[in-house]
Protein backbone atom coordinates (compact mmCIF):
# COMPACT_ATOMS: atom_id res chain seq x y z
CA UNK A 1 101.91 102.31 112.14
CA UNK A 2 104.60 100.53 113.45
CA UNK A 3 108.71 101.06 112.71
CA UNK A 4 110.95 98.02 112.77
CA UNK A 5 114.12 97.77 111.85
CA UNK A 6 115.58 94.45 110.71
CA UNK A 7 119.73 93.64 109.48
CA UNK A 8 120.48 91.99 106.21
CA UNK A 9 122.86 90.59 104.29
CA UNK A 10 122.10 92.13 101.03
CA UNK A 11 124.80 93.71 99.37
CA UNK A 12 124.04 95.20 96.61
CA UNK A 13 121.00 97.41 94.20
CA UNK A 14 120.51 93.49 92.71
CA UNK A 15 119.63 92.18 96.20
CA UNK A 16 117.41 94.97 97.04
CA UNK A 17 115.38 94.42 93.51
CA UNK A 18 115.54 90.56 94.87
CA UNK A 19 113.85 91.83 98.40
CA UNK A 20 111.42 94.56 96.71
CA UNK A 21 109.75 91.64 94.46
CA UNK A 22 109.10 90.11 97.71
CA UNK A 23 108.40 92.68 99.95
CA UNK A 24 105.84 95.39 97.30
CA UNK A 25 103.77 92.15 97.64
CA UNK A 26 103.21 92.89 101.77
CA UNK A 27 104.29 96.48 102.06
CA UNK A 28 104.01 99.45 99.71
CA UNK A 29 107.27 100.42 97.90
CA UNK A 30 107.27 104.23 99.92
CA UNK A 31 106.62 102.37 103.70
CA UNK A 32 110.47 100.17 103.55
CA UNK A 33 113.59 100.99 102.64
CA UNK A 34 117.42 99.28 102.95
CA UNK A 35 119.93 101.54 104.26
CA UNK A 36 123.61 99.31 102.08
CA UNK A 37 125.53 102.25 103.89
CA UNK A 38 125.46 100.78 107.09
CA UNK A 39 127.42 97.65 108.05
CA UNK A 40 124.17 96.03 109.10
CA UNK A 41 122.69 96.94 105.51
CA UNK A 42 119.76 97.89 107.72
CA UNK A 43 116.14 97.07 106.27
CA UNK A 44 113.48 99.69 108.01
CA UNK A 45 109.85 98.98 107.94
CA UNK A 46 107.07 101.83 108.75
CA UNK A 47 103.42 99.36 108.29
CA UNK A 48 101.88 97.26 110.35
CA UNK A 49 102.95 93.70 109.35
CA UNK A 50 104.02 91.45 111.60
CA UNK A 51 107.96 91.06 111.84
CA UNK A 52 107.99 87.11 111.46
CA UNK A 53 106.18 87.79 108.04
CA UNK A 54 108.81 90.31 107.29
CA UNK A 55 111.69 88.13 107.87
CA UNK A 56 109.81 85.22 106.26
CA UNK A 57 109.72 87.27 103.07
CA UNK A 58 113.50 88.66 103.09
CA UNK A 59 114.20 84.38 103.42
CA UNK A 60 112.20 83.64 100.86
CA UNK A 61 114.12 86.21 98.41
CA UNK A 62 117.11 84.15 99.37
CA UNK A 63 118.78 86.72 101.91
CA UNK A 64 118.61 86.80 105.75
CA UNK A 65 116.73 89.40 108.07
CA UNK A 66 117.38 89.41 111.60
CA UNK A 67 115.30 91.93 114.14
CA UNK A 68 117.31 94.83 115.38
């Protein structure tokens, strides 16, 4: 399995639930996580999905991903 690492604009636990309802449909729950410490609110990926389908589904929550 691949690690990626992607930066977000979410800001808060609301986003993230916004993300997750996206994201548990691609990825299991325990292979992503976003890190709203960091400045880059930093969304890290351990599976082997593609990153374009990644970022597609972060867009289509309504937030931005961008590859790191």
């Amino acid at each position: 399995m691949k690690t990626s690492q992607f930066r977000t604009n979410a800001k808060c636990d609301g986003c993230v639930a916004r993300i997750a309802d996206k994201l548990n449909e691609i990825v299991p729950r325990e292979q992503w996580s976003i890190d709203l410490s960091t400045a880059d609110k930093v969304l890290t990926i351990t599976a082997d999905v593609p990153d374009e389908k990644i970022i597609a589904e972060v867009k289509s929550a309504g937030y931005k991903a961008e590859k790191l």
